[in-house]
N, C-alpha and C. Protein backbone atom coordinates (compact mmCIF):
# COMPACT_ATOMS: atom_id res chain seq x y z
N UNK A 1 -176.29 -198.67 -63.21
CA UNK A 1 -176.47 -197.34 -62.66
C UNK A 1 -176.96 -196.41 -63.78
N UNK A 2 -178.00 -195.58 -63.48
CA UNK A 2 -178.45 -194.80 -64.57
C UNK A 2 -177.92 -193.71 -64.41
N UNK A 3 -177.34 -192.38 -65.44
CA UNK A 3 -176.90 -191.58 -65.18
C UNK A 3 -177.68 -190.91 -65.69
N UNK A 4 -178.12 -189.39 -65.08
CA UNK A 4 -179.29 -188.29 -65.68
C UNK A 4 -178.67 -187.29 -66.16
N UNK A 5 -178.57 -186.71 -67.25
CA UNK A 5 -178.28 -185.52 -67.85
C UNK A 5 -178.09 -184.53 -66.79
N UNK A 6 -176.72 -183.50 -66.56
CA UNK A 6 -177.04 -182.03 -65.72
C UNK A 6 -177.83 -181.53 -66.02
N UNK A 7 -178.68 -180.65 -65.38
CA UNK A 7 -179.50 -179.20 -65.44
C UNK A 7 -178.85 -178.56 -66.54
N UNK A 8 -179.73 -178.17 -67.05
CA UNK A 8 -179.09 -176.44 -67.61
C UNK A 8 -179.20 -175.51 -66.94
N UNK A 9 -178.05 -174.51 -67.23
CA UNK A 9 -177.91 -173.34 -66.02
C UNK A 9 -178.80 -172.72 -66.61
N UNK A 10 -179.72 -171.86 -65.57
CA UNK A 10 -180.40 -170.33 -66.27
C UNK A 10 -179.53 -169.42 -66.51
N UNK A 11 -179.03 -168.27 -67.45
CA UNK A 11 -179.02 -167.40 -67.55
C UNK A 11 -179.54 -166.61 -66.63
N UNK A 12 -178.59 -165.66 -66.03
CA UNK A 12 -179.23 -164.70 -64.29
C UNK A 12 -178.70 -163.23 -64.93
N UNK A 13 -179.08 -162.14 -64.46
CA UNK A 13 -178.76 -161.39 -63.79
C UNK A 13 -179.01 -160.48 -62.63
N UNK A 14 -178.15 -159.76 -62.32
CA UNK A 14 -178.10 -159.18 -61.19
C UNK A 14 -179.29 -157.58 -60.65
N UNK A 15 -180.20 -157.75 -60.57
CA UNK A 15 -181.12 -156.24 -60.00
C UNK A 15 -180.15 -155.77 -59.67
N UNK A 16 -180.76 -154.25 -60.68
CA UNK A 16 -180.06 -152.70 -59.78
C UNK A 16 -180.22 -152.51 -58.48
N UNK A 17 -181.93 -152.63 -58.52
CA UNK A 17 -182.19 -152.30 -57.37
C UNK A 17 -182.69 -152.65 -56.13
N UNK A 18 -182.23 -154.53 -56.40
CA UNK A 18 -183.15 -154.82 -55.16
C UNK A 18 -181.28 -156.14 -54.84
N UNK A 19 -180.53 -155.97 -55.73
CA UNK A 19 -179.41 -156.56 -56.30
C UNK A 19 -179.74 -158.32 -55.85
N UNK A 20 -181.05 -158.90 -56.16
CA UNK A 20 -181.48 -160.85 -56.44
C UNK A 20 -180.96 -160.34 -57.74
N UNK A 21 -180.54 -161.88 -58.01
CA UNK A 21 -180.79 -162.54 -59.63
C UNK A 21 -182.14 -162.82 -60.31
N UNK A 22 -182.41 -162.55 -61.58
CA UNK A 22 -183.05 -162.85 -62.20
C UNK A 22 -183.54 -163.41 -63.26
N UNK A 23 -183.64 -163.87 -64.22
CA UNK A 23 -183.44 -164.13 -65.22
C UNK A 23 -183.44 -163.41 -66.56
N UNK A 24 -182.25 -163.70 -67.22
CA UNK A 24 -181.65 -162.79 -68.59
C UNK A 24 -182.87 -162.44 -69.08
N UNK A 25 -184.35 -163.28 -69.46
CA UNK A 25 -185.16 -163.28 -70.30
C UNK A 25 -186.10 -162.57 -69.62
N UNK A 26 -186.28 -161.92 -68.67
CA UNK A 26 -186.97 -160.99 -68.17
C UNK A 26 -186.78 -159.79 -68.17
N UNK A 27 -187.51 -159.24 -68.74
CA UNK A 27 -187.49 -157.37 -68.60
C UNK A 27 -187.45 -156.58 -67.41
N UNK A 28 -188.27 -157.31 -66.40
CA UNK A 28 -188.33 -156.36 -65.13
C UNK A 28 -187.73 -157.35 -64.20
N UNK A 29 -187.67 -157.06 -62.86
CA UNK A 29 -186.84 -158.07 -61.86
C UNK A 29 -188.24 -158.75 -61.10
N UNK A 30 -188.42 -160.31 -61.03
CA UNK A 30 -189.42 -160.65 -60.79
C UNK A 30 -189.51 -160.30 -59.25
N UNK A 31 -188.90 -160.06 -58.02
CA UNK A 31 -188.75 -159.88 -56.86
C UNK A 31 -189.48 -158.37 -56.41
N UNK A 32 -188.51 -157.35 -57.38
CA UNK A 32 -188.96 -156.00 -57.19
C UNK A 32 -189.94 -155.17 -58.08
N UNK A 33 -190.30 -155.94 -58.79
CA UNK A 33 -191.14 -154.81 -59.85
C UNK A 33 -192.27 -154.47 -59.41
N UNK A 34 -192.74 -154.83 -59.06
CA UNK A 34 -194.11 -154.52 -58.33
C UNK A 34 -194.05 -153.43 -57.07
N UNK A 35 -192.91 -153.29 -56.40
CA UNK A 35 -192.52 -151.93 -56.07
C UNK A 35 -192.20 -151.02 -56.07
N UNK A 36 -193.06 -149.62 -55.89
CA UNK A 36 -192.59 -148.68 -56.32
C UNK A 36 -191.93 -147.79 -55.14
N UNK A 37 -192.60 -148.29 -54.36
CA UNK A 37 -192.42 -147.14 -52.47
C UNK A 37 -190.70 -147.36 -52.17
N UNK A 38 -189.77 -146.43 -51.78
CA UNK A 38 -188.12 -146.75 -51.73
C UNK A 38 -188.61 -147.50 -50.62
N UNK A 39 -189.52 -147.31 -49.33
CA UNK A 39 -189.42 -147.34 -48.24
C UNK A 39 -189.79 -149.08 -47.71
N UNK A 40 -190.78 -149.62 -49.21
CA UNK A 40 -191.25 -150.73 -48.93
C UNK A 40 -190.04 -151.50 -49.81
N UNK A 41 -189.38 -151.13 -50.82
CA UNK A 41 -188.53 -151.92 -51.50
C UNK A 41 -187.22 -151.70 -50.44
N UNK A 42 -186.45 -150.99 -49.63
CA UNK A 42 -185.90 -151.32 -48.23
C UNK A 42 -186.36 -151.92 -47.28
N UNK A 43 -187.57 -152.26 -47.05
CA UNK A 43 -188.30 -153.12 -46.01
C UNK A 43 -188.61 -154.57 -47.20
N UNK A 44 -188.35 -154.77 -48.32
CA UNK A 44 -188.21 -156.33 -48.91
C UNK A 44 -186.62 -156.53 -48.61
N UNK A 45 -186.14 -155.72 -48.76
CA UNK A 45 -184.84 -155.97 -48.93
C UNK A 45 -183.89 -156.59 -47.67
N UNK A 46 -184.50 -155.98 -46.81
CA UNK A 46 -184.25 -156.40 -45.29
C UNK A 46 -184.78 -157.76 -44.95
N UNK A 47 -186.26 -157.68 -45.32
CA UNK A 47 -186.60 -159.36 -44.89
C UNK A 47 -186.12 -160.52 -45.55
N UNK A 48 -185.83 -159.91 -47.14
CA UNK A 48 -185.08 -161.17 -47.73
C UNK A 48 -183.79 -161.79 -46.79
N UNK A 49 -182.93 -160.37 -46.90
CA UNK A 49 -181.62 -160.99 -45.76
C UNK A 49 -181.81 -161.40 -44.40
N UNK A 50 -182.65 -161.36 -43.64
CA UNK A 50 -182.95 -161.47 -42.60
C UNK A 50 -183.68 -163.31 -42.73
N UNK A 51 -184.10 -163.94 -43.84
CA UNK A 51 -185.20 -165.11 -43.98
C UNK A 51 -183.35 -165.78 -44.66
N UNK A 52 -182.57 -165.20 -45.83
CA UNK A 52 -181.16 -165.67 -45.92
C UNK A 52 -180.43 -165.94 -44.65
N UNK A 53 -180.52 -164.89 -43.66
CA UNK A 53 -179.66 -165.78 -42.39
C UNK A 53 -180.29 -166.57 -42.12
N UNK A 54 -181.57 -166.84 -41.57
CA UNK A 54 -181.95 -167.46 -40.80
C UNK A 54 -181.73 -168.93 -41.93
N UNK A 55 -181.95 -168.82 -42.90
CA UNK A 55 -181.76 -169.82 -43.73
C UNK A 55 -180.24 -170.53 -43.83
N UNK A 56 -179.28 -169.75 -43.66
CA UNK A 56 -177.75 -170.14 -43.77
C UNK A 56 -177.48 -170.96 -42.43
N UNK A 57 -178.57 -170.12 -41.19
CA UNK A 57 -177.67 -171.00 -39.95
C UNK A 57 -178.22 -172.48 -39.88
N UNK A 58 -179.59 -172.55 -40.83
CA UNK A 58 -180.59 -173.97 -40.63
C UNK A 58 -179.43 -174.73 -41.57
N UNK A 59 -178.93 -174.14 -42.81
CA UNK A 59 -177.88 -174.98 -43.36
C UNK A 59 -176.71 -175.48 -42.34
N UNK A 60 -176.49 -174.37 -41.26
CA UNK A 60 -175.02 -174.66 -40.51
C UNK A 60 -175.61 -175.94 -39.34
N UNK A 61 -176.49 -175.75 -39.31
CA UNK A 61 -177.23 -176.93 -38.19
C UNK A 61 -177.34 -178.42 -39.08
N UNK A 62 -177.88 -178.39 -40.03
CA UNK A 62 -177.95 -179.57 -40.96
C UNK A 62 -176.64 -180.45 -40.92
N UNK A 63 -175.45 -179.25 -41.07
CA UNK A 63 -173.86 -179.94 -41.73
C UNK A 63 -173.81 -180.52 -40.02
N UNK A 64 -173.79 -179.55 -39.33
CA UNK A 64 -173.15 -180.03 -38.03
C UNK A 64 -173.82 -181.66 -37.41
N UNK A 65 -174.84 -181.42 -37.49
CA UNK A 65 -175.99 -182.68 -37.35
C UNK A 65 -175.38 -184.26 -38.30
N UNK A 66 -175.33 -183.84 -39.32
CA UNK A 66 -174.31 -184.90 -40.82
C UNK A 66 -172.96 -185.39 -40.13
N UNK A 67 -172.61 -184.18 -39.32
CA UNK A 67 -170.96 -184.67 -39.03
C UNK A 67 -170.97 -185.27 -38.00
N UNK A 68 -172.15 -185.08 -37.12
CA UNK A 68 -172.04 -185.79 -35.75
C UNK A 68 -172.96 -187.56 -36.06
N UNK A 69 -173.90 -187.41 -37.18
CA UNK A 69 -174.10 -189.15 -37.30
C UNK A 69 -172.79 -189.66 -38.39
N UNK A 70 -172.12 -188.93 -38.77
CA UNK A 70 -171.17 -189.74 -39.45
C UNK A 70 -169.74 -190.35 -38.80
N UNK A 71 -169.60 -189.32 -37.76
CA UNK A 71 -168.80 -189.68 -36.61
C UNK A 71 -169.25 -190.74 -35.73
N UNK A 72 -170.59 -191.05 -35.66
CA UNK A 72 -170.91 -192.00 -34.94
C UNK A 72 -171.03 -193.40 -35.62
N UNK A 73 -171.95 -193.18 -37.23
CA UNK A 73 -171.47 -194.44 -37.86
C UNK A 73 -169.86 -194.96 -37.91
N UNK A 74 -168.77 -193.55 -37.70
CA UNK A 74 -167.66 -194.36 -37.80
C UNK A 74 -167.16 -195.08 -36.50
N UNK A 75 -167.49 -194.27 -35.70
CA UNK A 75 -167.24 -195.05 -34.02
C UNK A 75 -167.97 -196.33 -33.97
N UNK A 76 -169.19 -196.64 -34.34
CA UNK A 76 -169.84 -198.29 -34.39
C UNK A 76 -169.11 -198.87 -35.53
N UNK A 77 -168.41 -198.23 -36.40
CA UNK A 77 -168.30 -199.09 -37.87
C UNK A 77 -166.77 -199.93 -37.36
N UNK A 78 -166.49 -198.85 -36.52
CA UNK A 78 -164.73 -199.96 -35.66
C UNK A 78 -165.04 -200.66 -34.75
């Protein structure tokens, strides 16, 4: 069995103003800097969370999907 070295973590921090992570070694926040409008950096801010749910429930569908073929490999496996 080959074993692969962990990742190294990045160094993150947290935007003031758009509050993603970013990385320590960056000066500006790669997400928000390029905006200056409040009105368009509240309209990123919204679609990010809005593309995060929709993203969390595709995770909640995945697990549920995992638990129902593993329940079934165990029902054939007896």
């Amino acid at each position: 069995m080959i074993f692969l070295p962990p990742l190294p973590l990045r160094k993150t921090k947290r935007c003031e103003r758009c509050g993603l992570r970013t990385p320590k070694s960056e000066t500006a926040c790669q997400h928000c800097a390029t905006i200056s409008d409040g009105k368009a950096l509240d309209d990123f801010i919204q679609e990010w969370n809005d593309n995060h749910e929709g993203n969390k429930s595709l995770g909640l569908i995945f697990f549920i999907i995992s638990l129902i073929l593993i329940g079934g490999i165990a029902i054939v496996a007896l």
